[in-house]
C-alpha atoms as a PDB file:
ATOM      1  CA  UNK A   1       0.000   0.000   0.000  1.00  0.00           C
ATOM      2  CA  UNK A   2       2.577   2.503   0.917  1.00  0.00           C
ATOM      3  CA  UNK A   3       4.549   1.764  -2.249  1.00  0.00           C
ATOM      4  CA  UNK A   4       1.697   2.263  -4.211  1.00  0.00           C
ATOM      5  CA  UNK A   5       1.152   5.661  -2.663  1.00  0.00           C
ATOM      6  CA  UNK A   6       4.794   6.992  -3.209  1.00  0.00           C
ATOM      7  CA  UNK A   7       3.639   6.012  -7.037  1.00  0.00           C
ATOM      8  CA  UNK A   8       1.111   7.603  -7.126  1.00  0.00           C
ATOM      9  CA  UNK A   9       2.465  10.974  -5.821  1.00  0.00           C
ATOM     10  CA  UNK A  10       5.567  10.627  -8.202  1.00  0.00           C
ATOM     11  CA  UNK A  11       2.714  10.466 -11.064  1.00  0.00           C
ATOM     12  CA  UNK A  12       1.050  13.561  -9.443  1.00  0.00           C
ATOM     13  CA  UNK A  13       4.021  15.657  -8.673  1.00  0.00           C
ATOM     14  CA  UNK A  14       5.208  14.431 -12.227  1.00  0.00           C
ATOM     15  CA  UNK A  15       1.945  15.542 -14.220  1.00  0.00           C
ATOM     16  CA  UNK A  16       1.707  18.767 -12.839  1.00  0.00           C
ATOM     17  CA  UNK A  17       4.731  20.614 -15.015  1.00  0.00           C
ATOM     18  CA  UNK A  18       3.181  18.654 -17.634  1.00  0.00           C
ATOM     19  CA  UNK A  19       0.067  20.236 -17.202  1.00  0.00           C
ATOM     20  CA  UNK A  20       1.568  23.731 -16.731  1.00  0.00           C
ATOM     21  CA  UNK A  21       3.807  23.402 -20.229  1.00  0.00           C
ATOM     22  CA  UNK A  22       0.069  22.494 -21.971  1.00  0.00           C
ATOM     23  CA  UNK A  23      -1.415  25.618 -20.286  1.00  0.00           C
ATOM     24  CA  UNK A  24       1.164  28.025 -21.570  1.00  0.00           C
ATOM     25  CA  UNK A  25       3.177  26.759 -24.922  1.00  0.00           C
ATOM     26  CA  UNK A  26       6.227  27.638 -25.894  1.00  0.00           C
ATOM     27  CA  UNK A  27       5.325  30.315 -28.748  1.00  0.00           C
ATOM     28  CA  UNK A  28       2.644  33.129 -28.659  1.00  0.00           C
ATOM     29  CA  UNK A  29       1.462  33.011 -31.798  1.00  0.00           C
ATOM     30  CA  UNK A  30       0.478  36.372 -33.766  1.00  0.00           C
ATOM     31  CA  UNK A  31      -1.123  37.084 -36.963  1.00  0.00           C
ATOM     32  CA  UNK A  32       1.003  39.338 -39.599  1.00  0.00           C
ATOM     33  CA  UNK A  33      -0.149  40.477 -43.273  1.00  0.00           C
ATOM     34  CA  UNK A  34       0.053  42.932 -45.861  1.00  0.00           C
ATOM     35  CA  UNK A  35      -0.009  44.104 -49.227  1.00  0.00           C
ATOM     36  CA  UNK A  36       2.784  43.962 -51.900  1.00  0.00           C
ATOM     37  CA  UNK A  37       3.946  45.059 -54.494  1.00  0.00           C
ATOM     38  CA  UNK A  38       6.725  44.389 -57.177  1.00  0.00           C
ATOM     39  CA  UNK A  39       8.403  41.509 -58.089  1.00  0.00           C
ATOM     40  CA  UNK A  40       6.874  38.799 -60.249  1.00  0.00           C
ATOM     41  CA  UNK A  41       3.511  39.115 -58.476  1.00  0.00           C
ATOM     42  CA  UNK A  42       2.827  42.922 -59.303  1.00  0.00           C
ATOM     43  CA  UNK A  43       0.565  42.788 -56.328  1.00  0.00           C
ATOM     44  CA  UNK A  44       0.341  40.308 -54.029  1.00  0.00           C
ATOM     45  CA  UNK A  45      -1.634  40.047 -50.065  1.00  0.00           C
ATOM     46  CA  UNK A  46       0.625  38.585 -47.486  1.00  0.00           C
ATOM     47  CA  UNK A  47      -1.315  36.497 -44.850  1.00  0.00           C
ATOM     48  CA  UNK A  48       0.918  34.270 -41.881  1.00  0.00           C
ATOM     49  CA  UNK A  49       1.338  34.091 -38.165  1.00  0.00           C
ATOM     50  CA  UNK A  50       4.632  35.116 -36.210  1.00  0.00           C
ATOM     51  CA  UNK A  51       5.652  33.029 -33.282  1.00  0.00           C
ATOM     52  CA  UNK A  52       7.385  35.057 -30.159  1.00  0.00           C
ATOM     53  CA  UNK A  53       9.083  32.857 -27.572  1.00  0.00           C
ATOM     54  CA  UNK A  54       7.676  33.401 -24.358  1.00  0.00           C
ATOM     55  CA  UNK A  55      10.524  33.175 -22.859  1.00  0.00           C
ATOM     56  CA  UNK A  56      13.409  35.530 -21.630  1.00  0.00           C
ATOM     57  CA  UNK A  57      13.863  38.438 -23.357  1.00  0.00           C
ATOM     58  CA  UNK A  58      13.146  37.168 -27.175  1.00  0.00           C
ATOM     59  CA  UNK A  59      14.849  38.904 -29.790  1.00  0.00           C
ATOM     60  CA  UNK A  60      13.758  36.760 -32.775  1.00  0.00           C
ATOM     61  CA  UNK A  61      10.538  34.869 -33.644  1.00  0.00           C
ATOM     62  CA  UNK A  62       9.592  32.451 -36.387  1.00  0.00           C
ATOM     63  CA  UNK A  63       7.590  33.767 -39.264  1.00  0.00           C
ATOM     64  CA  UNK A  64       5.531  31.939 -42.015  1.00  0.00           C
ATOM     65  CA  UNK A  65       3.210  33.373 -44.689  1.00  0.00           C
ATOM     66  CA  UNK A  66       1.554  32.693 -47.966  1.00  0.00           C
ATOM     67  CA  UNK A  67       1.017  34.868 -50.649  1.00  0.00           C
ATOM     68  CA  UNK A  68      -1.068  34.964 -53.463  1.00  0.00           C
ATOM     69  CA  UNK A  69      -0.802  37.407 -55.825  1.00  0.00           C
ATOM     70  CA  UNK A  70      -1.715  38.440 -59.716  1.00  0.00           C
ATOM     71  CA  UNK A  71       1.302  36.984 -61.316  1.00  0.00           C
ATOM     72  CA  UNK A  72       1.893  34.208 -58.898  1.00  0.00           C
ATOM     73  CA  UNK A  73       1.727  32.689 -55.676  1.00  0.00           C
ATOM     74  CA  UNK A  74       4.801  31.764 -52.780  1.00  0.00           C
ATOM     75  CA  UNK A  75       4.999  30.539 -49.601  1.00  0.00           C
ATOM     76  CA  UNK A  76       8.055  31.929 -47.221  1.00  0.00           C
ATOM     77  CA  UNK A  77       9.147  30.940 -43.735  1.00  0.00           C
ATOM     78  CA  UNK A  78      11.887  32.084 -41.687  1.00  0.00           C
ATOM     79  CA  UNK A  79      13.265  34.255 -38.861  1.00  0.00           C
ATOM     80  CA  UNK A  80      11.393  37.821 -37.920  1.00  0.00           C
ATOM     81  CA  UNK A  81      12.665  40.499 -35.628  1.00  0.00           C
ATOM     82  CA  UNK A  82      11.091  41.557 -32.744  1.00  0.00           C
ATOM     83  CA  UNK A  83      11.065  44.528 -31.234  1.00  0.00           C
ATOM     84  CA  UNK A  84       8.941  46.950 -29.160  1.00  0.00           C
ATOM     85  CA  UNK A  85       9.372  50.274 -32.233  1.00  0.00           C
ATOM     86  CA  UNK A  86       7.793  47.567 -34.966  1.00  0.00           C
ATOM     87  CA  UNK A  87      11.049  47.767 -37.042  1.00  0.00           C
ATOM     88  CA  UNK A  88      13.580  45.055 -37.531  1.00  0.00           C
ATOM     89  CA  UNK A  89      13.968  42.851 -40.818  1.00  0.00           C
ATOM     90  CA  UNK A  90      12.710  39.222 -42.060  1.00  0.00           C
ATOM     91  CA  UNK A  91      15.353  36.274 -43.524  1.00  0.00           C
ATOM     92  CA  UNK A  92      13.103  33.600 -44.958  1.00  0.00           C
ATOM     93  CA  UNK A  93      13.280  30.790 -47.242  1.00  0.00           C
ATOM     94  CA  UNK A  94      11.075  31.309 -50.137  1.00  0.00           C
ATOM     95  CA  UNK A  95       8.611  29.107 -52.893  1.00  0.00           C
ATOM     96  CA  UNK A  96       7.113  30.780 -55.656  1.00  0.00           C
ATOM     97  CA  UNK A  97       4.987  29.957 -58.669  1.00  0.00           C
ATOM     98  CA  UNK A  98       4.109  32.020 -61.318  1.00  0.00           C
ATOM     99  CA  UNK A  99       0.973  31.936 -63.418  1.00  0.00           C
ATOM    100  CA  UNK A 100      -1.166  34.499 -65.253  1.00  0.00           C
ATOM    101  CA  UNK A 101       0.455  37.443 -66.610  1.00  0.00           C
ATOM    102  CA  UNK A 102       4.271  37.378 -64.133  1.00  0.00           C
ATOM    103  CA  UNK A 103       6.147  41.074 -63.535  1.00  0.00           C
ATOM    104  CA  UNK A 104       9.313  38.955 -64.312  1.00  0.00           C
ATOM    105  CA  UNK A 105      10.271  35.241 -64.840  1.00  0.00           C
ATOM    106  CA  UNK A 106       8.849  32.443 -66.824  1.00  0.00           C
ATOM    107  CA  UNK A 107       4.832  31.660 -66.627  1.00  0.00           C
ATOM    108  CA  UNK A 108       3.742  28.793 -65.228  1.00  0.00           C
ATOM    109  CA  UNK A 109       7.723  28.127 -63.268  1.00  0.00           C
ATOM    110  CA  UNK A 110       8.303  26.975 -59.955  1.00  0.00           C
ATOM    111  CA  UNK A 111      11.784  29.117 -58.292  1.00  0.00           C
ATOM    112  CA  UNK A 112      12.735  28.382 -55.259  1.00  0.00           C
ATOM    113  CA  UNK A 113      14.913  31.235 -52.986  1.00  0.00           C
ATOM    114  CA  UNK A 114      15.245  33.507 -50.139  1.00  0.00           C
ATOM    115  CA  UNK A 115      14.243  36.749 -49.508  1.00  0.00           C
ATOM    116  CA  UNK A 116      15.369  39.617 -46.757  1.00  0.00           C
ATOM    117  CA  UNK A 117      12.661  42.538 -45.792  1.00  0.00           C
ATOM    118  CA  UNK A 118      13.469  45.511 -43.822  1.00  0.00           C
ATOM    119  CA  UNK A 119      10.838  46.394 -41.619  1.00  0.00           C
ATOM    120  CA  UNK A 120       9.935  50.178 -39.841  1.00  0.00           C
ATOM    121  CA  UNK A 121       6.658  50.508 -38.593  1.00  0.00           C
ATOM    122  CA  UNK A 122       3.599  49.473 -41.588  1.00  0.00           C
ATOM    123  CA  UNK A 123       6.951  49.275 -44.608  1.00  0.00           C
ATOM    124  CA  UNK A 124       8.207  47.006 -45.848  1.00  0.00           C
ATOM    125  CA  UNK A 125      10.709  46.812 -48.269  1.00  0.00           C
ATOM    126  CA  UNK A 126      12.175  43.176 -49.635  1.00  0.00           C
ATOM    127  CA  UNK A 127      14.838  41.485 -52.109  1.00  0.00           C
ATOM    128  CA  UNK A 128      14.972  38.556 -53.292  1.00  0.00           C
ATOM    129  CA  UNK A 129      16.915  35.877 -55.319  1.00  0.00           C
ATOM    130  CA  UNK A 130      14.909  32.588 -57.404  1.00  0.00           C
ATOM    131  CA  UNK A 131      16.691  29.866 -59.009  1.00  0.00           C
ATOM    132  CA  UNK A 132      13.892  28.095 -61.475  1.00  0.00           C
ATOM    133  CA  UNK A 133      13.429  24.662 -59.520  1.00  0.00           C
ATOM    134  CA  UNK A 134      12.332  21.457 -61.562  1.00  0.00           C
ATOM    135  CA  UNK A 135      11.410  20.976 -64.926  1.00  0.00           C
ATOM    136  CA  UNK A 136      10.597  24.296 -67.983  1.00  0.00           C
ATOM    137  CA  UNK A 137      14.159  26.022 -67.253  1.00  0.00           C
ATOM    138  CA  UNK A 138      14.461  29.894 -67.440  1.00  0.00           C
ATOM    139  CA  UNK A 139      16.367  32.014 -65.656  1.00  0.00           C
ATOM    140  CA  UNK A 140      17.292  33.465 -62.151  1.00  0.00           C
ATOM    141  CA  UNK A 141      14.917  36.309 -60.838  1.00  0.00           C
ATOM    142  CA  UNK A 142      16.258  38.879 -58.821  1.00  0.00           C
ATOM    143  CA  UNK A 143      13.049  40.604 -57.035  1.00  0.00           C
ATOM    144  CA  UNK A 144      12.367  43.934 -55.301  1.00  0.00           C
ATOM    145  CA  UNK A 145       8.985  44.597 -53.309  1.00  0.00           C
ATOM    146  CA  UNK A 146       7.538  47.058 -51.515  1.00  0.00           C
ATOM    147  CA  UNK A 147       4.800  46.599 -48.792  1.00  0.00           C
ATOM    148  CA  UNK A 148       2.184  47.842 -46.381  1.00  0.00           C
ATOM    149  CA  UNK A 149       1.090  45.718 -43.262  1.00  0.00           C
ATOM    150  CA  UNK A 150       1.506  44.339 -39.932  1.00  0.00           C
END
């Protein structure tokens, strides 16, 4: 009896920080967005979710969005920024797809690439560099955007 009682309070004392890491994760998770434009897309709206450590005094989050847009469509993810003044910059890895009537590039071409945005306040201004990824070939794209958002 007694050794199932020392069990039993090991499971309890055990279950409680388990309990506690359930009732506040890791991340708070944010959503971000914002309009484009430049680059293959022409115009594109940026919709995601930022996640800010909760812990210590976090200087970076993780940041994924998708994209559609009129010339094409990407997805990017990567590391955000954080700060308390709303400026900072984005590094993020980078799919896109163009269809319709592209600013630049190939139609109907999948590029794969990164892309760097510096943020202050509701700007945003990005680069970019796509290699063409699988089959249809073309060229390199070099992009430059300019955005409003969160």
């Amino acid at each position: 009896m007694r050794g199932t009682l020392a069990l039993l309070g090991i499971a309890i004392t055990l279950a409680k920080p388990l309990e506690a890491q359930r009732a506040s994760p890791r991340f708070e998770w944010r959503p971000v967005g914002g309009l484009h434009f430049g680059g293959p897309q022409r115009a594109s709206l940026a919709l995601g979710v930022v996640g800010v450590p909760r812990t210590g005094e976090a200087t970076h989050a993780f940041i994924a969005l998708a994209e559609p847009g009129l010339g094409g469509a990407k997805i990017r993810a990567g590391l955000a920024s954080v700060t308390a003044f709303i400026t900072g910059y984005e590094i993020q890895g980078s799919l896109l797809r163009t269809f319709g009537n592209p600013g630049q590039g190939a139609r109907w071409q999948t590029y794969a690439g990164g892309e760097f945005h510096a943020v202050f306040v509701l700007i945003n201004v990005g680069i970019g560099e796509y290699a063409p990824f699988g089959a249809g070939g073309g060229g390199a794209l070099t992009t430059f955007t300019f955005g409003l958002g969160l």
